[in-house]
Protein backbone atom coordinates (compact mmCIF):
# COMPACT_ATOMS: atom_id res chain seq x y z
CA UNK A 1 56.15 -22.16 51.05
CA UNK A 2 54.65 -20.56 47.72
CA UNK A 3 54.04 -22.20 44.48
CA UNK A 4 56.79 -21.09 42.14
CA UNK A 5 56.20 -20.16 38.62
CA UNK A 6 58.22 -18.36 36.00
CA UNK A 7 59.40 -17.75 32.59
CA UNK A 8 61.88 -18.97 30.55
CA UNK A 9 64.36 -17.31 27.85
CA UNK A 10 67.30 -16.12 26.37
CA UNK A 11 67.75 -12.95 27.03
CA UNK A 12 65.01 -12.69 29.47
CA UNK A 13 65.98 -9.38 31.66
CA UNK A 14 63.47 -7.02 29.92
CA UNK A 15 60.12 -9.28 30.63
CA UNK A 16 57.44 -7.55 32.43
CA UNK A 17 55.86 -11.11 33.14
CA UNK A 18 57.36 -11.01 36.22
CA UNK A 19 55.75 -7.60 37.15
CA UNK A 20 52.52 -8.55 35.82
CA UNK A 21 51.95 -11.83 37.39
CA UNK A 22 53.54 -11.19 40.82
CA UNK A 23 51.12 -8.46 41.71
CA UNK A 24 48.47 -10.54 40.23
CA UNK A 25 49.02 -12.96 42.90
CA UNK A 26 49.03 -10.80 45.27
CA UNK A 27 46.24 -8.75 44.49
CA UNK A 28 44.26 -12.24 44.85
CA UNK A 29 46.21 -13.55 47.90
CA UNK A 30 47.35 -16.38 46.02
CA UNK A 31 50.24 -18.19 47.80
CA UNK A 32 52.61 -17.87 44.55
CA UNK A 33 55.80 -16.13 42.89
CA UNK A 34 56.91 -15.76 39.73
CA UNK A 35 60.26 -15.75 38.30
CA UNK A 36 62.55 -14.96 35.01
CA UNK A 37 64.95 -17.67 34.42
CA UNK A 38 67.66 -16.96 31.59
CA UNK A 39 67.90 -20.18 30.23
CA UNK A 40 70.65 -20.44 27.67
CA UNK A 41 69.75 -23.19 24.41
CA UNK A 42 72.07 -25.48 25.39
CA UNK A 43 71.14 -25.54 29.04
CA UNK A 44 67.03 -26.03 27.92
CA UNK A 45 66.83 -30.17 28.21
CA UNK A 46 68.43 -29.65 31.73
CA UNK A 47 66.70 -26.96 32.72
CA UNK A 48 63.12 -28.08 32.37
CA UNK A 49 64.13 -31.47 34.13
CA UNK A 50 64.79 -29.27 37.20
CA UNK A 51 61.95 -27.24 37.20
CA UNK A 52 59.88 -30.54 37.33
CA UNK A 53 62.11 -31.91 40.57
CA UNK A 54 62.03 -28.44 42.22
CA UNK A 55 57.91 -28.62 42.12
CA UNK A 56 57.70 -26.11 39.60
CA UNK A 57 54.04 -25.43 39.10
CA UNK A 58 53.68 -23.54 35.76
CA UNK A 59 55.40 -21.52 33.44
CA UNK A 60 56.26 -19.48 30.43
CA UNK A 61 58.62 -19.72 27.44
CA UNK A 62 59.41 -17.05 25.26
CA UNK A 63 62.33 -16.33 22.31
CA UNK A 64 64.26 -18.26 22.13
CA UNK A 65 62.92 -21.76 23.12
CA UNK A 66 58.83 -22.28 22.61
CA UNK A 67 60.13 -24.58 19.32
CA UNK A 68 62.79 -26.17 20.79
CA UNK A 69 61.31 -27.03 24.07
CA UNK A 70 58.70 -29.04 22.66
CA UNK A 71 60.39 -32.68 23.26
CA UNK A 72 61.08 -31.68 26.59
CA UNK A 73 57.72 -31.90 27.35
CA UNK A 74 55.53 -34.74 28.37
CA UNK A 75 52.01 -33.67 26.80
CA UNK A 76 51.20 -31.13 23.94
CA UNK A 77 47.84 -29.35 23.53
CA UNK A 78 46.44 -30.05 20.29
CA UNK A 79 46.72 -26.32 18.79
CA UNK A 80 49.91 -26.13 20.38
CA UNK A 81 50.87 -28.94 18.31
CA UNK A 82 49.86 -27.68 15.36
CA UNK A 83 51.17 -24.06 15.70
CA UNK A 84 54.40 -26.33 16.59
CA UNK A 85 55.06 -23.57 19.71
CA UNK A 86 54.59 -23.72 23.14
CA UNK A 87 54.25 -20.28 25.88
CA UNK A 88 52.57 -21.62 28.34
CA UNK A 89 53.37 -25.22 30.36
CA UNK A 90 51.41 -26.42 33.35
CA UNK A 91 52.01 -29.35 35.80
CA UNK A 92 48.83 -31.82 35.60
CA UNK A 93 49.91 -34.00 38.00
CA UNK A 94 53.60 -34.93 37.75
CA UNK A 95 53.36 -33.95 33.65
CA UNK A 96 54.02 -30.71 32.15
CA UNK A 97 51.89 -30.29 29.39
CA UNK A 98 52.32 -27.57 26.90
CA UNK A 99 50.17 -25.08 25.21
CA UNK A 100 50.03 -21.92 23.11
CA UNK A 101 47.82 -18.91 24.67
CA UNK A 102 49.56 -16.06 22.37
CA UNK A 103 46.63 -16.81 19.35
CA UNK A 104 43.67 -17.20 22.10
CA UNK A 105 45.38 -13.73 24.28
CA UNK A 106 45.12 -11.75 20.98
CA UNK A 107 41.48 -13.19 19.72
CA UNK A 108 40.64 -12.14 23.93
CA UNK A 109 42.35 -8.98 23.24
CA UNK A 110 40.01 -8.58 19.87
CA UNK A 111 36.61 -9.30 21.88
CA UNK A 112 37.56 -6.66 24.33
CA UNK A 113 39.47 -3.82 22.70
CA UNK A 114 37.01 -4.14 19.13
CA UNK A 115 33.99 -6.30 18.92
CA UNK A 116 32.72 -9.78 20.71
CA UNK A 117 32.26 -11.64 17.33
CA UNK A 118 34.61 -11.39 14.33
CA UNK A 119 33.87 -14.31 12.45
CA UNK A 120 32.75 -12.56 9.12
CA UNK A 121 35.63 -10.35 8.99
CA UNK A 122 37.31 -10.58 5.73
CA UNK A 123 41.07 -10.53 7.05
CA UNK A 124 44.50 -9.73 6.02
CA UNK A 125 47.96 -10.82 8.23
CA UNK A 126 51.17 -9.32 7.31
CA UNK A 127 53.88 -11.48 8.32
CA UNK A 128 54.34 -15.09 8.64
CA UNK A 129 56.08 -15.61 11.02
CA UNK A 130 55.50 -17.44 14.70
CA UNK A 131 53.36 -14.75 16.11
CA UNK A 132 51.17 -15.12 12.46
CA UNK A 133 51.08 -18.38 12.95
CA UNK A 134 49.51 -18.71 16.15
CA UNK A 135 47.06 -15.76 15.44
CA UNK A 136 46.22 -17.57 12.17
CA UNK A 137 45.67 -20.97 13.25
CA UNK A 138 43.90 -19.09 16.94
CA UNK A 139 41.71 -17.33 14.29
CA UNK A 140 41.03 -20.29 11.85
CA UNK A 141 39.90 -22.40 14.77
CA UNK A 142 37.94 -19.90 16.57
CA UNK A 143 35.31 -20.09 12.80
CA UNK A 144 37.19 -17.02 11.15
CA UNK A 145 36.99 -18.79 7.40
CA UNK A 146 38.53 -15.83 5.36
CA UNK A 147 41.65 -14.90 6.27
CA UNK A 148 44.35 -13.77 3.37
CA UNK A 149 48.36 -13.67 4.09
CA UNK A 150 50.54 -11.20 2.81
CA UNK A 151 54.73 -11.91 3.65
CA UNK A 152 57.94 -10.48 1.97
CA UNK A 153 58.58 -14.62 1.05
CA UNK A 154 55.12 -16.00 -0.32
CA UNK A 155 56.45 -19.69 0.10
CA UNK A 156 56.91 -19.20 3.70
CA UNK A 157 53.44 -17.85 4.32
CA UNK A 158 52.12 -20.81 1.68
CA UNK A 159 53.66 -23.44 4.42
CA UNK A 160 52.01 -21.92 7.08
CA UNK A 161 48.58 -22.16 5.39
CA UNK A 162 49.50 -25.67 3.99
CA UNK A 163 50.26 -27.11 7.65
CA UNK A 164 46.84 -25.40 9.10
CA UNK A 165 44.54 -28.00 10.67
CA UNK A 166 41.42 -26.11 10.60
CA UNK A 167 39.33 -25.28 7.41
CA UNK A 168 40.31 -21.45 6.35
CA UNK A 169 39.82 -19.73 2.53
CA UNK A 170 43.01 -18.09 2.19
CA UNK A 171 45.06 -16.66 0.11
CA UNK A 172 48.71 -15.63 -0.22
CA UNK A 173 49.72 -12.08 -1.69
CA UNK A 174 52.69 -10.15 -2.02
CA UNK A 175 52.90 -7.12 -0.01
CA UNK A 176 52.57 -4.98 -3.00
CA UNK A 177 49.69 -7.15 -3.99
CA UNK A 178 48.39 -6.86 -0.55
CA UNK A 179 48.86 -2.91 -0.21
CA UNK A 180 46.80 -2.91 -3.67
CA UNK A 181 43.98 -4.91 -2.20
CA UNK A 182 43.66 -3.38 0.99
CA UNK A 183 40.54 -1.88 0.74
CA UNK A 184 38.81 -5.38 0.79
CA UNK A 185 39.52 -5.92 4.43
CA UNK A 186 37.83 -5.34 7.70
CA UNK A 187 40.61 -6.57 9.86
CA UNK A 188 44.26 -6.05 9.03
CA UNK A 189 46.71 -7.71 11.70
CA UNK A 190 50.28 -6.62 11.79
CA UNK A 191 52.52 -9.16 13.09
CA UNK A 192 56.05 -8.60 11.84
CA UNK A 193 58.82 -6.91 13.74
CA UNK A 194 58.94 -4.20 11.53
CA UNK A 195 58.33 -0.46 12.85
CA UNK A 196 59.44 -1.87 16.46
CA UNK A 197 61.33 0.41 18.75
CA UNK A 198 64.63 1.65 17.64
CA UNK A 199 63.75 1.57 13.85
CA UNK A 200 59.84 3.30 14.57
CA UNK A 201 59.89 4.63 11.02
CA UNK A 202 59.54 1.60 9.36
CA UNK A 203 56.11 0.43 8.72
CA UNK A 204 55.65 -3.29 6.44
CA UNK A 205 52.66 -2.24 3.51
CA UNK A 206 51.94 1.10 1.97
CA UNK A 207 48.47 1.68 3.99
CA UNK A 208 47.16 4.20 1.00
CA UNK A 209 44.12 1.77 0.50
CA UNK A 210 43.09 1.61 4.07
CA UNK A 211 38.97 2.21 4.38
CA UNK A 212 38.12 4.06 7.57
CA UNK A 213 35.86 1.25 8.46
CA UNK A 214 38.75 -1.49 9.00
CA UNK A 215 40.35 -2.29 12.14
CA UNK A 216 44.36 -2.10 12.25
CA UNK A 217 45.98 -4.32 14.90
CA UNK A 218 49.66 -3.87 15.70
CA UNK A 219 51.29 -6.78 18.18
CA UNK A 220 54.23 -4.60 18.97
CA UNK A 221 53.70 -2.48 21.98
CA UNK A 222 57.18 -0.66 21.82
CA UNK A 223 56.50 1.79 20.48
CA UNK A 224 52.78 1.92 22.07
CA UNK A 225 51.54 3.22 18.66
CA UNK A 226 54.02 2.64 15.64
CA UNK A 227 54.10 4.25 12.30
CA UNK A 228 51.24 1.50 10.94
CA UNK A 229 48.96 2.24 13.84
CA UNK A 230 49.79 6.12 13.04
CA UNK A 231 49.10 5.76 9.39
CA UNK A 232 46.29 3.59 9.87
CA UNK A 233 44.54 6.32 12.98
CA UNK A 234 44.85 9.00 9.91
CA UNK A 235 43.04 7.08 7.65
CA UNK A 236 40.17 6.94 9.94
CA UNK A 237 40.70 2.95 10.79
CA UNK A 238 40.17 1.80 14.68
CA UNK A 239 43.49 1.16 16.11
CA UNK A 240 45.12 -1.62 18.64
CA UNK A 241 48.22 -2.17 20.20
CA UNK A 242 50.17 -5.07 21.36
CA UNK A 243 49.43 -4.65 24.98
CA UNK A 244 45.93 -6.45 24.53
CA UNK A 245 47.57 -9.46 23.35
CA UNK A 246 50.25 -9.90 25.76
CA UNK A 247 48.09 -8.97 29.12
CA UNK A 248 45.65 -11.31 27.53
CA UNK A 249 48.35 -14.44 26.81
CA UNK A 250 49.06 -13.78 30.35
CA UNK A 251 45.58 -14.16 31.91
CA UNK A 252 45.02 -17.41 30.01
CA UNK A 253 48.43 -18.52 31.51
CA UNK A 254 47.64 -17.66 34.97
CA UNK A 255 44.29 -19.18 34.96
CA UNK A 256 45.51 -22.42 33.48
CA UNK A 257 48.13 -22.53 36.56
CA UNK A 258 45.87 -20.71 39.19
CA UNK A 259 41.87 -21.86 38.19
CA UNK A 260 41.44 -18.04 38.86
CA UNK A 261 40.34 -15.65 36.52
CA UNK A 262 43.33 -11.94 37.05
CA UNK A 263 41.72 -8.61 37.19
CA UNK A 264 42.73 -7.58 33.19
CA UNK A 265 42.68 -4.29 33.70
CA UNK A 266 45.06 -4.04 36.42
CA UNK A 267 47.59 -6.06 34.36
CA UNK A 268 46.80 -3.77 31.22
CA UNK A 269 47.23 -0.57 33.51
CA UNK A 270 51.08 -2.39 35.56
CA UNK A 271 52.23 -3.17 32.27
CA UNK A 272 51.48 0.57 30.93
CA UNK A 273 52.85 2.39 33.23
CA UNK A 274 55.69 0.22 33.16
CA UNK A 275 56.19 1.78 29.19
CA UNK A 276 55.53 5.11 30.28
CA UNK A 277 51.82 5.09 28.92
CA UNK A 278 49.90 6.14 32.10
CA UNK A 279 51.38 9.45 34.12
């Protein structure tokens, strides 16, 4: 019988998790399947009780319950606590224990689509948001000490920093302010919803500033390369997509469930030519 793992969500029919991890196991004859569950908010509390009886080995959780399922669960990793999310649970004996691999899969994603070591990089995050939060706190942790925030409501981004565990110099601009200042930063990460596909003519700061030097990260991956990864290529900046981050998130998943290390490139190159970005 294979091990059965999965992810969970509301709506969940457009994953490529499923895809990705599936030929994963194959491609290392793993005994395993994965599978999307649509798990409505209501049904969560239930739902997690009966992956544990089924045997359940591992799985994922995505919009919209990695807040929510977080008293459902019998451990929490300590980041995980603190980003207050959970994407990832594993069984550890007869436990499932959460944890967060979305800030780890994009600092992975960093290492291998920019540079190995980042820690002096004077950074800027637009958004603040879940996604920020992870990355930020990922970052923070990982000995990145200057990291600003820029967000359309400054108090939100102000609790975010204010709730952070780990020792960071930050500070909180406006994106005007932000958009002004841009030419300070090495590392700009985009991590807002904003220029996402249908509406790919919306981009979140004015990237007029932008050195050529800087790196411009974008976590959306529909479109492959939005108007801020356009703007930013013109400029002269180093560009990255979301795909990094979410093959990445993926392999930290599946080796936390598995012990086995996925081939990263064949996940990057399924998931691509899934979107229509390989011919």
């Amino acid at each position: 019988m294979k091990k059965l793992f999965g992810v969970i969500g509301d709506p969940i029919s457009h994953t490529m998790s499923p895809m990705m991890h599936n030929d994963a196991f194959e491609n290392l004859k793993i005994n395993g399947y994965y599978h999307a569950f649509r798990i409505s908010p209501m049904d969560l509390e239930t739902a997690v009780k009966g992956m544990k009886a089924i045997g359940v080995e591992g799985f994922n959780v995505t919009i919209p319950h990695k807040t929510s399922i977080l008293p459902f669960l019998d451990r929490i990793d300590q980041l995980a606590q603190a980003i207050g999310a959970v994407n990832t649970v594993v069984r550890e004996g007869n436990d499932f224990v959460g944890y967060n691999s979305d800030g780890l899969g994009f600092i992975r994603s960093l290492q291998d689509g920019w540079k190995k070591d980042f820690k002096n990089e004077k950074t800027l995050i637009i958004g603040a948001g879940g996604a920020a939060k992870a990355i930020f706190y990922s970052l923070a942790s990982s000995g990145v000490d200057k990291i600003d925030i820029c967000n359309r409501t400054p108090a939100k981004a102000q609790a975010l920093v204010d709730y952070c565990p780990f020792h960071c110099e930050t500070n909180i601009l406006s994106l005007n302010e932000a958009s002004e200042q841009l030419a300070e930063y090495t590392l700009v990460i985009q991590t807002t919803s904003i220029g996402m596909s249908p509406n790919i003519q919306e981009i979140p700061i004015s990237l007029e500033n932008l050195m050529p030097h800087t790196h411009a990260v974008d976590i959306i991956y529909n479109p492959l390369e939005t108007k801020f990864l356009c703007e930013a290529k013109q400029k002269g900046a180093t560009t990255q997509n979301g795909i990094g981050m979410f093959v990445h998130q993926g392999a930290v998943a599946f080796e936390k469930w598995t012990g086995m290390k996925p081939d990263i490139i064949r996940m990057e190159h399924k998931v691509l030519q899934h979107l229509g970005g390989l011919k």
